[in-house]
Structures are given as structure tokens and as C-alpha cells.
PDB file of N, CA and C in Angstrom:
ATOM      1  N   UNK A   1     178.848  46.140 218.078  1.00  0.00           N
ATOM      2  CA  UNK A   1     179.221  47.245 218.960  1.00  0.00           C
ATOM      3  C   UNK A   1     180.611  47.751 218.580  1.00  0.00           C
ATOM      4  N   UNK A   2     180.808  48.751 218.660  1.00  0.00           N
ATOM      5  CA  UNK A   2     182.095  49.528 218.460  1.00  0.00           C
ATOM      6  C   UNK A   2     183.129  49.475 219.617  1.00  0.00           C
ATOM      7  N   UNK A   3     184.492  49.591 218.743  1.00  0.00           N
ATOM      8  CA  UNK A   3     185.382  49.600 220.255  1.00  0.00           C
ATOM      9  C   UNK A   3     185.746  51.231 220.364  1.00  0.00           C
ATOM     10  N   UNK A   4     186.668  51.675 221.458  1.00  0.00           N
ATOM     11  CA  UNK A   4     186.948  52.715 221.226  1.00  0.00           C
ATOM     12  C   UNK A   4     187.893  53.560 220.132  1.00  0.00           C
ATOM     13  N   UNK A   5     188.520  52.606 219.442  1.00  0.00           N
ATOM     14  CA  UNK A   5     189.125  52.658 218.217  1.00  0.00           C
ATOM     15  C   UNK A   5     188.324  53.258 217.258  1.00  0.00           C
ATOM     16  N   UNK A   6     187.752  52.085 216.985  1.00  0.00           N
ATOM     17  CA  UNK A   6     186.588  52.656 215.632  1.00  0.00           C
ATOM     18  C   UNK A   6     185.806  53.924 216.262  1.00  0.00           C
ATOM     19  N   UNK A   7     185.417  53.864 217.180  1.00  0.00           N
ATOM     20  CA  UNK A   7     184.284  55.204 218.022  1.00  0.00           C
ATOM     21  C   UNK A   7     185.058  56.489 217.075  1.00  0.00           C
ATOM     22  N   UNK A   8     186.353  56.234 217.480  1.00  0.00           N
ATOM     23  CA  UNK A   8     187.373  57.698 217.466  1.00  0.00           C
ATOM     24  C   UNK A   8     188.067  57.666 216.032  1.00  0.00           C
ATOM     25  N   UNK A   9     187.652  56.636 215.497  1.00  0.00           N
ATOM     26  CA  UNK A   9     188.261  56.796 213.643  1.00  0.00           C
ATOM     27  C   UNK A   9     187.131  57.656 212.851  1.00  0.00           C
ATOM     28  N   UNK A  10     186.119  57.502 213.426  1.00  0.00           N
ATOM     29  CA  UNK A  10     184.773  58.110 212.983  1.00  0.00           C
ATOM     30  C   UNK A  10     184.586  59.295 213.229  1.00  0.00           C
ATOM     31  N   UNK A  11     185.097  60.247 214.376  1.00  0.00           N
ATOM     32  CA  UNK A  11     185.060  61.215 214.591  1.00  0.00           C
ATOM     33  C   UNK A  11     183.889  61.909 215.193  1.00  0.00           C
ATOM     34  N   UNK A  12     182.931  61.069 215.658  1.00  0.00           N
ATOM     35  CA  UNK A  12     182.113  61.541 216.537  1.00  0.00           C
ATOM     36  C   UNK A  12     182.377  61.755 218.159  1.00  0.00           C
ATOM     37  N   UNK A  13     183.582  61.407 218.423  1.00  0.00           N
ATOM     38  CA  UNK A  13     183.498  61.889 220.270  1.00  0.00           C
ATOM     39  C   UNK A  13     184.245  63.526 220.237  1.00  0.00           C
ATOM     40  N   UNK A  14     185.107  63.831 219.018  1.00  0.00           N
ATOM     41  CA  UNK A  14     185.837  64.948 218.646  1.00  0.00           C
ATOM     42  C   UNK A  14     184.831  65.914 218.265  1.00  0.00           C
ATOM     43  N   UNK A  15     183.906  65.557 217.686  1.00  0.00           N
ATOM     44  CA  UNK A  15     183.121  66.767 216.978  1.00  0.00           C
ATOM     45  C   UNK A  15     181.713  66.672 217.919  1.00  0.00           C
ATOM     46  N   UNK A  16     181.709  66.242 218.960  1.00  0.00           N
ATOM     47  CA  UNK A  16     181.003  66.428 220.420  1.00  0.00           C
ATOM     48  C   UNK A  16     181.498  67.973 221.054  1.00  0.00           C
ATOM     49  N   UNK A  17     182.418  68.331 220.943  1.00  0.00           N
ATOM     50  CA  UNK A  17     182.994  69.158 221.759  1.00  0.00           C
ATOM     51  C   UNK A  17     183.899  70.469 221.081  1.00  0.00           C
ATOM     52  N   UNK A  18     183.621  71.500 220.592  1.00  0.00           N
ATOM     53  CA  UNK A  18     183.800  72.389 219.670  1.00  0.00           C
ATOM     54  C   UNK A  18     184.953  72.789 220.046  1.00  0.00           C
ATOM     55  N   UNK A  19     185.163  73.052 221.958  1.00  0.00           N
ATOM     56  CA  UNK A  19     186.473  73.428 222.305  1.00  0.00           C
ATOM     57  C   UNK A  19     187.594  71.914 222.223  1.00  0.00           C
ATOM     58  N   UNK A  20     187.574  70.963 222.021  1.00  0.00           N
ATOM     59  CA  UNK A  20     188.621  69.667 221.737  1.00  0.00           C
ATOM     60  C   UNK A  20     188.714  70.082 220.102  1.00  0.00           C
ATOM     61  N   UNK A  21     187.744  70.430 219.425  1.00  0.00           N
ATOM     62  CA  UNK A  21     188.365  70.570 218.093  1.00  0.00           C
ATOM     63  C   UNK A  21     188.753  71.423 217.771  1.00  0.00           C
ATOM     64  N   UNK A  22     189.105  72.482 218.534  1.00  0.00           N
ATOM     65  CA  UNK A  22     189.627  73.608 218.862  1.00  0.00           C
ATOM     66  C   UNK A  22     191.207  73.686 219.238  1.00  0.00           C
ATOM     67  N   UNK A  23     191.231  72.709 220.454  1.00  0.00           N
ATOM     68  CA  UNK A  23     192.709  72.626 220.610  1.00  0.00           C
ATOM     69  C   UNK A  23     193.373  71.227 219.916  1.00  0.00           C
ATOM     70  N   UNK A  24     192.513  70.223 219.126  1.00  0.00           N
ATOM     71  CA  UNK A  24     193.449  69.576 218.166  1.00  0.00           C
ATOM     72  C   UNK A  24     193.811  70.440 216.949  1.00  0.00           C
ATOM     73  N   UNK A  25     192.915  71.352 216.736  1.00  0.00           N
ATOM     74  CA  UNK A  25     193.260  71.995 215.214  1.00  0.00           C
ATOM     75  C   UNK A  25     194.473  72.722 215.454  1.00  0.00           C
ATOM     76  N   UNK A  26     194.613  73.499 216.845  1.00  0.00           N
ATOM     77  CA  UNK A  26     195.481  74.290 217.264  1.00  0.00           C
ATOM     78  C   UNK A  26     196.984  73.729 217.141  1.00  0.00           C
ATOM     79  N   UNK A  27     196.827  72.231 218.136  1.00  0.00           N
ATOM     80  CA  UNK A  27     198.450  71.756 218.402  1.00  0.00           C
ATOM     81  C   UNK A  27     198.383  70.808 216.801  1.00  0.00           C
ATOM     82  N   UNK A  28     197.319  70.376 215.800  1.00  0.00           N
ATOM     83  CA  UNK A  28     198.349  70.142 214.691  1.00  0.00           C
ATOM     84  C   UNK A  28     199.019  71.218 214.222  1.00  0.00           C
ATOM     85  N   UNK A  29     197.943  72.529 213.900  1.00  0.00           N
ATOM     86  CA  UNK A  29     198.786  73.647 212.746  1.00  0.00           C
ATOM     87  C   UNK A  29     200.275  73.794 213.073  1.00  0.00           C
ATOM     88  N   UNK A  30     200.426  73.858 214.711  1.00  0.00           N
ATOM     89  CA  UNK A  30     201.585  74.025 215.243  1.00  0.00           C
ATOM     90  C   UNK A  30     202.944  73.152 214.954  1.00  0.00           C
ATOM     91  N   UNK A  31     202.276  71.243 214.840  1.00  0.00           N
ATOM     92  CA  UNK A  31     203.006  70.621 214.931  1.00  0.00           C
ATOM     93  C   UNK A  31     203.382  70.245 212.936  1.00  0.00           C
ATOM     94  N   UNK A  32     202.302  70.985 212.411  1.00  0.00           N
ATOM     95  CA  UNK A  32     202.965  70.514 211.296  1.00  0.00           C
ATOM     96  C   UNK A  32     203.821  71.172 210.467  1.00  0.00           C
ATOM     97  N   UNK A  33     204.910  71.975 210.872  1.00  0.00           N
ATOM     98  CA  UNK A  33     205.976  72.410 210.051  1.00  0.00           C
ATOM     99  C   UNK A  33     206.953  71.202 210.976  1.00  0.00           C
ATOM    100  N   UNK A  34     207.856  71.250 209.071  1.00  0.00           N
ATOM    101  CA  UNK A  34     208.843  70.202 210.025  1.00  0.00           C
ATOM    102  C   UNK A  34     209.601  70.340 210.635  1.00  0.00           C
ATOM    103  N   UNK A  35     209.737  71.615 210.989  1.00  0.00           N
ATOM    104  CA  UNK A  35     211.404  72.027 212.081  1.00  0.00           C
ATOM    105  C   UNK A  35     210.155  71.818 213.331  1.00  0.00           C
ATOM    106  N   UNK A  36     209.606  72.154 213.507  1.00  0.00           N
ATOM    107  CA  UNK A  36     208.553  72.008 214.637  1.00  0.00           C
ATOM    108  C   UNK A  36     208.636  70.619 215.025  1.00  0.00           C
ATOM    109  N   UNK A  37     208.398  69.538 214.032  1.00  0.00           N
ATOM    110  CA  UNK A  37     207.630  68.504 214.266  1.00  0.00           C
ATOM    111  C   UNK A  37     209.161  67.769 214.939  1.00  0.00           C
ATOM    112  N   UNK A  38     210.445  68.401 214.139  1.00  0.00           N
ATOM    113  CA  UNK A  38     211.779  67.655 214.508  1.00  0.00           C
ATOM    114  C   UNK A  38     211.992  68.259 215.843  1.00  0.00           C
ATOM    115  N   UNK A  39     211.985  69.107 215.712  1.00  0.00           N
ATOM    116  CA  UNK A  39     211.755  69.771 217.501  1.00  0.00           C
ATOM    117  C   UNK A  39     211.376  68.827 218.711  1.00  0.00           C
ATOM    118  N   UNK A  40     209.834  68.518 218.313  1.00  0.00           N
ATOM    119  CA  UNK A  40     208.997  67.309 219.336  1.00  0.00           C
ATOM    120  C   UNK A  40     209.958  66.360 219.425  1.00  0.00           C
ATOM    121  N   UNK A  41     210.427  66.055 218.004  1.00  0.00           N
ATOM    122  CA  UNK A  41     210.645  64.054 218.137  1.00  0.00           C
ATOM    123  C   UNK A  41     212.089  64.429 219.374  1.00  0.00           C
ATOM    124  N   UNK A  42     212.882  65.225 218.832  1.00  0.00           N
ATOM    125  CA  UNK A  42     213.769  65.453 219.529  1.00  0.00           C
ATOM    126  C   UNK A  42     213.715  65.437 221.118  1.00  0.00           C
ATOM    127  N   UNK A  43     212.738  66.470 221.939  1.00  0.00           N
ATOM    128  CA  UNK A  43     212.353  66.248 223.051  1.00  0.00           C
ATOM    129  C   UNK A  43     211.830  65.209 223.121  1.00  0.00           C
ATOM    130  N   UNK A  44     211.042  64.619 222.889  1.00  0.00           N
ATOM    131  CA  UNK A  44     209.644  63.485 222.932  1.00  0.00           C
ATOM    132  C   UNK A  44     209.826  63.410 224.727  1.00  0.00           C
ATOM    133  N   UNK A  45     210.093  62.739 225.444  1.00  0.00           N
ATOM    134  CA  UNK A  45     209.700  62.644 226.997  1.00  0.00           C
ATOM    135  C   UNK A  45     210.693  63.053 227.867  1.00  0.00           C
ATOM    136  N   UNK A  46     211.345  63.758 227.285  1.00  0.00           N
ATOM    137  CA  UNK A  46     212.558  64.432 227.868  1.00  0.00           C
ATOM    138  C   UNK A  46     212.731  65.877 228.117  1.00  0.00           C
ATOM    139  N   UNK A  47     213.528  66.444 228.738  1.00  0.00           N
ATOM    140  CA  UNK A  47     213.819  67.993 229.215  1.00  0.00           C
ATOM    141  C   UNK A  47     214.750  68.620 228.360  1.00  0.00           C
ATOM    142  N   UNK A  48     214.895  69.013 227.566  1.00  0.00           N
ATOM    143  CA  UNK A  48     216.154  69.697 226.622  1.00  0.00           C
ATOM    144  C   UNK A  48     216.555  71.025 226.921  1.00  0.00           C
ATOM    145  N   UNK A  49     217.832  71.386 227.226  1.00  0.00           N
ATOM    146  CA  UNK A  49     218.023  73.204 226.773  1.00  0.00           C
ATOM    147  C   UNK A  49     218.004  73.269 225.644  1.00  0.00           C
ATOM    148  N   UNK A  50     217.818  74.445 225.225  1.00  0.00           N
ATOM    149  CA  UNK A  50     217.864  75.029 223.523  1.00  0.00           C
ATOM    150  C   UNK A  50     219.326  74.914 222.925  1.00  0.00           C
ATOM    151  N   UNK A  51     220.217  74.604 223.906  1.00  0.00           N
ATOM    152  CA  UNK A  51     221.605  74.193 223.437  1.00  0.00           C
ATOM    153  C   UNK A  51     221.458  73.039 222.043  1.00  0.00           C
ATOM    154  N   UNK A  52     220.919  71.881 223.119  1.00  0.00           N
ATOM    155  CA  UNK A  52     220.998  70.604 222.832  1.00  0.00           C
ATOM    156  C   UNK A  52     220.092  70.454 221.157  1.00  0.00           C
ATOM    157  N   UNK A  53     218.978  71.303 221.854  1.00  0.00           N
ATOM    158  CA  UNK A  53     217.697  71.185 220.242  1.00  0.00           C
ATOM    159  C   UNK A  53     218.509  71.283 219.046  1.00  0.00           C
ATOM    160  N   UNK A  54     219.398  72.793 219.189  1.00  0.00           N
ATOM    161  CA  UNK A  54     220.101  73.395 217.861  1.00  0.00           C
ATOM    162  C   UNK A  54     220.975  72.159 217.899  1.00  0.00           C
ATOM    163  N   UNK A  55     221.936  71.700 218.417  1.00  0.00           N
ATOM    164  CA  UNK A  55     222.800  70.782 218.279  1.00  0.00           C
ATOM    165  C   UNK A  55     222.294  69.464 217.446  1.00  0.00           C
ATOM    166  N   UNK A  56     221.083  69.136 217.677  1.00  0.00           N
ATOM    167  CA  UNK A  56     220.166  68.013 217.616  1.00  0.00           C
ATOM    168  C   UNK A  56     219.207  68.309 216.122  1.00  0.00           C
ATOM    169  N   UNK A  57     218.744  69.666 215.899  1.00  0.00           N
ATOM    170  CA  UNK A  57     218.038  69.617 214.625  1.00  0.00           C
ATOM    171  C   UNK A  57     218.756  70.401 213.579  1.00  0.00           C
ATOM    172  N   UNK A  58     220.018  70.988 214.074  1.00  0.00           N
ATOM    173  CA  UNK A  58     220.523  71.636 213.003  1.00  0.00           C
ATOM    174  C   UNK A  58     220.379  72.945 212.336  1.00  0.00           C
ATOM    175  N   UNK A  59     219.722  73.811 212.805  1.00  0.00           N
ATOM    176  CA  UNK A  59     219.952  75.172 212.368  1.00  0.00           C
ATOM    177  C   UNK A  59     220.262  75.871 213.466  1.00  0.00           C
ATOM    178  N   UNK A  60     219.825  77.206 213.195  1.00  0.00           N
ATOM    179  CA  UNK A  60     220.734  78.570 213.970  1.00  0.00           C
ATOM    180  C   UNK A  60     219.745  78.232 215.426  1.00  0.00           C
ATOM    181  N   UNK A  61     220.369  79.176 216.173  1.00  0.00           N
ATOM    182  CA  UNK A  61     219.664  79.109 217.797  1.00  0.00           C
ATOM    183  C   UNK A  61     218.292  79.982 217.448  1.00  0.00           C
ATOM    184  N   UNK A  62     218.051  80.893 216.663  1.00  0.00           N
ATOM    185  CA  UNK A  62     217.017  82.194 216.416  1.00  0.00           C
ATOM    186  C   UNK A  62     216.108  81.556 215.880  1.00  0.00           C
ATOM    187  N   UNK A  63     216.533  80.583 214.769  1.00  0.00           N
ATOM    188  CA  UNK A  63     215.136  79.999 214.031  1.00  0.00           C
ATOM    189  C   UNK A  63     214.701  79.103 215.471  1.00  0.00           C
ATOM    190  N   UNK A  64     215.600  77.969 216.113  1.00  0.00           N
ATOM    191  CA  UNK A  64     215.112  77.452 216.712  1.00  0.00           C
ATOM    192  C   UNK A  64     213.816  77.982 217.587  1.00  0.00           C
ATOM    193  N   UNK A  65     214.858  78.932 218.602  1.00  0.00           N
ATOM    194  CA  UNK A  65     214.183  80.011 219.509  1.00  0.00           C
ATOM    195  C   UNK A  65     212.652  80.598 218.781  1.00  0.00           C
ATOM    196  N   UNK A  66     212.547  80.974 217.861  1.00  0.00           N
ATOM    197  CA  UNK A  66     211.210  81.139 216.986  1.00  0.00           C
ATOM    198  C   UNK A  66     209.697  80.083 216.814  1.00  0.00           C
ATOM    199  N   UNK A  67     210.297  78.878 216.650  1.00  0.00           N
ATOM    200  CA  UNK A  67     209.447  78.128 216.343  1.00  0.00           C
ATOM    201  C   UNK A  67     209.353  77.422 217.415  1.00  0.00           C
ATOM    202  N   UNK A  68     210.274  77.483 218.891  1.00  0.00           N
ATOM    203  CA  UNK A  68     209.718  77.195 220.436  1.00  0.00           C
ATOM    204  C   UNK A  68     209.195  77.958 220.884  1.00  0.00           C
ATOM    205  N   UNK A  69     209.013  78.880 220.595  1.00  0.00           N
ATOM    206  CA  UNK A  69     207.955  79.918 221.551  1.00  0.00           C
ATOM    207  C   UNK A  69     206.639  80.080 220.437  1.00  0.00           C
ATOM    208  N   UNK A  70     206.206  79.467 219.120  1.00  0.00           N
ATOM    209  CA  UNK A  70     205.095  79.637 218.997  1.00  0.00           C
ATOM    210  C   UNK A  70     204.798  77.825 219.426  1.00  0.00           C
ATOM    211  N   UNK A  71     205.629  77.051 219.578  1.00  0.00           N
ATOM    212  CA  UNK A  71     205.044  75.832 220.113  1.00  0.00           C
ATOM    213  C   UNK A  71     204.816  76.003 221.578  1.00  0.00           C
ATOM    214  N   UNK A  72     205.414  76.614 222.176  1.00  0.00           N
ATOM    215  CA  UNK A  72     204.984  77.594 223.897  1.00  0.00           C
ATOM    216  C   UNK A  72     204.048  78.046 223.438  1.00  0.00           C
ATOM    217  N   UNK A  73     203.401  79.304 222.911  1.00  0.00           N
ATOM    218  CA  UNK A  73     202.491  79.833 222.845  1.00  0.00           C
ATOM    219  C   UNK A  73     201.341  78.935 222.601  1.00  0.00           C
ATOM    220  N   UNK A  74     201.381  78.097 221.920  1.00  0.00           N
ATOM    221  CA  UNK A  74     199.954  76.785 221.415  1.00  0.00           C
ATOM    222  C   UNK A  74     199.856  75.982 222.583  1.00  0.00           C
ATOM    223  N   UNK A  75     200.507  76.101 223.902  1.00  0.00           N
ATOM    224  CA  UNK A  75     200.396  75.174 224.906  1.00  0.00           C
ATOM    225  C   UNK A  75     200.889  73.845 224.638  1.00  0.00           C
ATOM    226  N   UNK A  76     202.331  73.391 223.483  1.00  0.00           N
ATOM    227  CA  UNK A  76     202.344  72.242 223.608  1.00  0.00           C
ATOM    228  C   UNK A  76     203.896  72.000 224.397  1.00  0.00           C
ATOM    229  N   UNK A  77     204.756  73.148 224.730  1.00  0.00           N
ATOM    230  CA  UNK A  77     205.593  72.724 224.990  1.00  0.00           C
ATOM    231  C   UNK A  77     205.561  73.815 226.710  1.00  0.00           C
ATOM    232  N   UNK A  78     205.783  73.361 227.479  1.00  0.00           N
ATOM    233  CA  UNK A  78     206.459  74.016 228.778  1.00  0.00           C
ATOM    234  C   UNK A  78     208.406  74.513 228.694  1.00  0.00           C
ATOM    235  N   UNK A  79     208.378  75.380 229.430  1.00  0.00           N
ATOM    236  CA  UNK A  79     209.764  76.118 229.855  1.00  0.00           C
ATOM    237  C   UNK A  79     210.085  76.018 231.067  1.00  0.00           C
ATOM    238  N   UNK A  80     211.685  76.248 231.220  1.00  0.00           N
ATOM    239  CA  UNK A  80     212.125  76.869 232.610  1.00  0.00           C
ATOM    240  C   UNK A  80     213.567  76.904 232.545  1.00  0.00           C
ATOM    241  N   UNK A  81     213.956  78.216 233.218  1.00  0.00           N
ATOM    242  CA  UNK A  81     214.691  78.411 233.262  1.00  0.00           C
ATOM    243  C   UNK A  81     215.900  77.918 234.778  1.00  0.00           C
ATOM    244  N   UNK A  82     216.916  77.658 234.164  1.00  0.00           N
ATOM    245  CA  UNK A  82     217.912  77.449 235.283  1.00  0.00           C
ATOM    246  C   UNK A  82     219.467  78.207 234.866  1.00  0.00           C
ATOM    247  N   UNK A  83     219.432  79.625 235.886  1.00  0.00           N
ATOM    248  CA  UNK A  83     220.575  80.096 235.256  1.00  0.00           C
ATOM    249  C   UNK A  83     220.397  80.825 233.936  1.00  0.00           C
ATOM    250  N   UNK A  84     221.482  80.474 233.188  1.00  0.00           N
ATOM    251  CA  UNK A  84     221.679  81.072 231.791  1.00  0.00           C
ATOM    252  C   UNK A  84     220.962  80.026 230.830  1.00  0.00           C
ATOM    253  N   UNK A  85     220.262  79.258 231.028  1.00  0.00           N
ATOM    254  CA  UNK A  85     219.788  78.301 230.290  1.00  0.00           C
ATOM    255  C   UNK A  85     218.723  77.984 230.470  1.00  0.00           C
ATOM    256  N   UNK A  86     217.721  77.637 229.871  1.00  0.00           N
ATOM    257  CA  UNK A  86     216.406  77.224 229.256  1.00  0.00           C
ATOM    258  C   UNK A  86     216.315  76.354 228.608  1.00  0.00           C
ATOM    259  N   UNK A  87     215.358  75.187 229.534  1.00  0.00           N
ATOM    260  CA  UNK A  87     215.607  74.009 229.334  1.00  0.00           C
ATOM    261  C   UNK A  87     213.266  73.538 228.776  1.00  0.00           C
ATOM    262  N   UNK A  88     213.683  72.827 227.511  1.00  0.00           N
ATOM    263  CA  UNK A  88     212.025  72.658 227.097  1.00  0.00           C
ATOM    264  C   UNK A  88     211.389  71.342 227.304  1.00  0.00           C
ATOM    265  N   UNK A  89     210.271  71.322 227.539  1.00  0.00           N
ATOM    266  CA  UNK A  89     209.496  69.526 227.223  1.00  0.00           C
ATOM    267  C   UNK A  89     208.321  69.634 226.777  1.00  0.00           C
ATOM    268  N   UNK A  90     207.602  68.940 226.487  1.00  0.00           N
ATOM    269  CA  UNK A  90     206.266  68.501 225.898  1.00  0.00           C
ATOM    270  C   UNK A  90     205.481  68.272 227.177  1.00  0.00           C
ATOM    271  N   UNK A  91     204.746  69.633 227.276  1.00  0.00           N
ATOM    272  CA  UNK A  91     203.804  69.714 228.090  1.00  0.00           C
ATOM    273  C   UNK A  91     202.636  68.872 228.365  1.00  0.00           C
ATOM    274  N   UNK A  92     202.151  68.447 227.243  1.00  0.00           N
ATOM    275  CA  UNK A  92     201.206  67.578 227.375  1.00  0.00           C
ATOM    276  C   UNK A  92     200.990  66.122 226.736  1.00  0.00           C
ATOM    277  N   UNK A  93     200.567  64.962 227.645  1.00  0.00           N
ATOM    278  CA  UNK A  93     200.757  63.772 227.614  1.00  0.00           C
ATOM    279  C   UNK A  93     200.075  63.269 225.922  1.00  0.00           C
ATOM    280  N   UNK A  94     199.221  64.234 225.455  1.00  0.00           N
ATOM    281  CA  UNK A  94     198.385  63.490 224.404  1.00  0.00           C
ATOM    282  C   UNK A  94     199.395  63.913 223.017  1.00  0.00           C
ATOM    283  N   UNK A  95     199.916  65.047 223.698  1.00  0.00           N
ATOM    284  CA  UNK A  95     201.094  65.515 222.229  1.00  0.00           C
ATOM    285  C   UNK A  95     202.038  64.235 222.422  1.00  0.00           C
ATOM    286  N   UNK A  96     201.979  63.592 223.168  1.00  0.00           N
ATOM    287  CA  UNK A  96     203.354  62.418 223.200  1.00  0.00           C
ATOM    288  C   UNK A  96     202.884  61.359 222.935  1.00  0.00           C
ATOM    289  N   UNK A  97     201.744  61.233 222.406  1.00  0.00           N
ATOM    290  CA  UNK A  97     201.200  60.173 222.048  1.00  0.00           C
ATOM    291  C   UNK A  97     200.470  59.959 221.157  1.00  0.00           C
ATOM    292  N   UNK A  98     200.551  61.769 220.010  1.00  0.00           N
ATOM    293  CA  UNK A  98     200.141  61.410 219.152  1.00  0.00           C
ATOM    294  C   UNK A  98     201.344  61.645 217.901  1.00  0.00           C
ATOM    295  N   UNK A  99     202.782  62.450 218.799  1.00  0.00           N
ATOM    296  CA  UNK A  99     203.964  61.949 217.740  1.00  0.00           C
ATOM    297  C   UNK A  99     204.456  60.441 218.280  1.00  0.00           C
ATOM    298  N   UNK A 100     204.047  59.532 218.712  1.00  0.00           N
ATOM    299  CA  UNK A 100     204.501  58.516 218.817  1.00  0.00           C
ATOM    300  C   UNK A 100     203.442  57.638 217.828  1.00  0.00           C
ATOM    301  N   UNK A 101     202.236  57.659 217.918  1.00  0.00           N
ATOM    302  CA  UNK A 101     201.675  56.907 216.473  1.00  0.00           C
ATOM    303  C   UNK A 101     202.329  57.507 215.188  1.00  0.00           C
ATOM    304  N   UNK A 102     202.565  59.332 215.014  1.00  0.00           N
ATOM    305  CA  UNK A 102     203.592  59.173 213.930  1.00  0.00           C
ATOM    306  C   UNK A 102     203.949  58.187 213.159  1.00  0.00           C
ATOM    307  N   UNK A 103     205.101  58.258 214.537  1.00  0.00           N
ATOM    308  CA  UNK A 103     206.437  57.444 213.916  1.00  0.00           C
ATOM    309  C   UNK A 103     206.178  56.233 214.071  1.00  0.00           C
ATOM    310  N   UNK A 104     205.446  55.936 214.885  1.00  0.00           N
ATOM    311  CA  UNK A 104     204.732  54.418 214.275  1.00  0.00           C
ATOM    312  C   UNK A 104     204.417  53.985 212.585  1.00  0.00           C
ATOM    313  N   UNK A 105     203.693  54.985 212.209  1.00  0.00           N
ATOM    314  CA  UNK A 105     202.932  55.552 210.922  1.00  0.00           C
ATOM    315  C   UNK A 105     204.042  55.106 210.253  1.00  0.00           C
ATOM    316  N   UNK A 106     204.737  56.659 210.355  1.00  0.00           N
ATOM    317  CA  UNK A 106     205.723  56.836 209.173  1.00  0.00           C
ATOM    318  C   UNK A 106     206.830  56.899 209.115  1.00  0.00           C
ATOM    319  N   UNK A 107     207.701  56.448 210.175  1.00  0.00           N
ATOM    320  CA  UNK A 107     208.934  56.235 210.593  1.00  0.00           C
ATOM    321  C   UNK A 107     209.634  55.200 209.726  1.00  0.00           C
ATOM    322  N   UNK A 108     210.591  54.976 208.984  1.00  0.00           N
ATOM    323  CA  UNK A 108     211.016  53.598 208.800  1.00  0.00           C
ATOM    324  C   UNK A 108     211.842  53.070 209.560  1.00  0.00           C
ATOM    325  N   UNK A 109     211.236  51.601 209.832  1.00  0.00           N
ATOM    326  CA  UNK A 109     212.126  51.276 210.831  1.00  0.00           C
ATOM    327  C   UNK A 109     213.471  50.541 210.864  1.00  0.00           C
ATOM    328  N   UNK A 110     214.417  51.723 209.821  1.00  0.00           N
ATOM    329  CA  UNK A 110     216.003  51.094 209.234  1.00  0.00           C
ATOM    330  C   UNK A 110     216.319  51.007 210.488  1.00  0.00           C
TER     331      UNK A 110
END
């Protein structure tokens, strides 16, 4: 008998459902540029303003601002504003758990 591990290495409970392979294809394309992907790790379960991101990944506020609103637009990140500031997180629990096997993956752990 299979566990749910193997079930889901195989890819039959994913390709059950045309709209799930729909929105995994969606939030990888999204998550795989790497200013994107440094974006996530950066938030990972936390609330950030766009202050902190640029401070944190290193380029201009515009690129940032660019590549958070098409990760907004793919539904993986939520907004809100307080004031003059706009603060982001990772909307959804399965995006946080599938950059955390990541860096499980491929993280080294210096």
C-alpha cells in the first residue's frame, strides 16, 4: 500500500484535478524567477513593508514593486496598506510549505 508521500511523488492526486494543476503551474511560473523566489524566502511567515524587502533583497524599490504585484496578481502574496506604507505576506499556507522543502532541498546548511 502506498503512503501519502509516494501517492503524491507519482502525481496522480494532482493530475485528478485540472484546476490544482492549474494553480500549481501558476504559483511555480511565478515563484521561479529568483528575485521572486528571494522575495518569498524573505517574507516566509512574516508581514514585511516594501521598505524592508528592498533593504533585504537588494535592488531598487520599482523592480521590487514589479515583481510584488505580479506575485499579488498570481494570488500568492496578500497586501495592506497602513498609512504611507504597504506592508506584504504569503497568502497562502501551501506556498509556505513548499519554499520551505526548498530550502530543505537546496539550502546549504553553512
Amino acid at each position: 500500500m502506498k503512503t501519502d508521500a509516494q501517492s503524491a511523488a507519482d502525481g496522480r492526486p494532482l493530475l485528478a484535478h485540472a484546476a490544482d494543476i492549474e494553480i500549481a503551474s501558476r504559483s511555480l511560473k511565478a515563484m521561479s524567477h529568483p528575485l521572486r523566489l528571494k522575495i518569498l524566502c524573505t517574507l516566509g511567515r512574516n508581514e514585511v513593508c516594501v521598505q524592508s524587502i528592498v533593504d533585504n533583497v537588494g535592488t531598487s524599490q520599482s523592480n521590487i514593486s514589479q515583481h510584488l504585484a505580479i506575485l499579488r496578481e498570481k494570488g500568492i502574496l496578500s497586501c495592506r496598506k497602513d498609512a504611507n506604507k504597504v506592508y506584504y505576506r504569503v497568502g497562502d499556507e501551501r506556498t509556505l510549505l513548499l519554499i520551505g522543502m526548498m530550502q530543505e532541498v537546496f539550502c546549504s546548511s553553512r
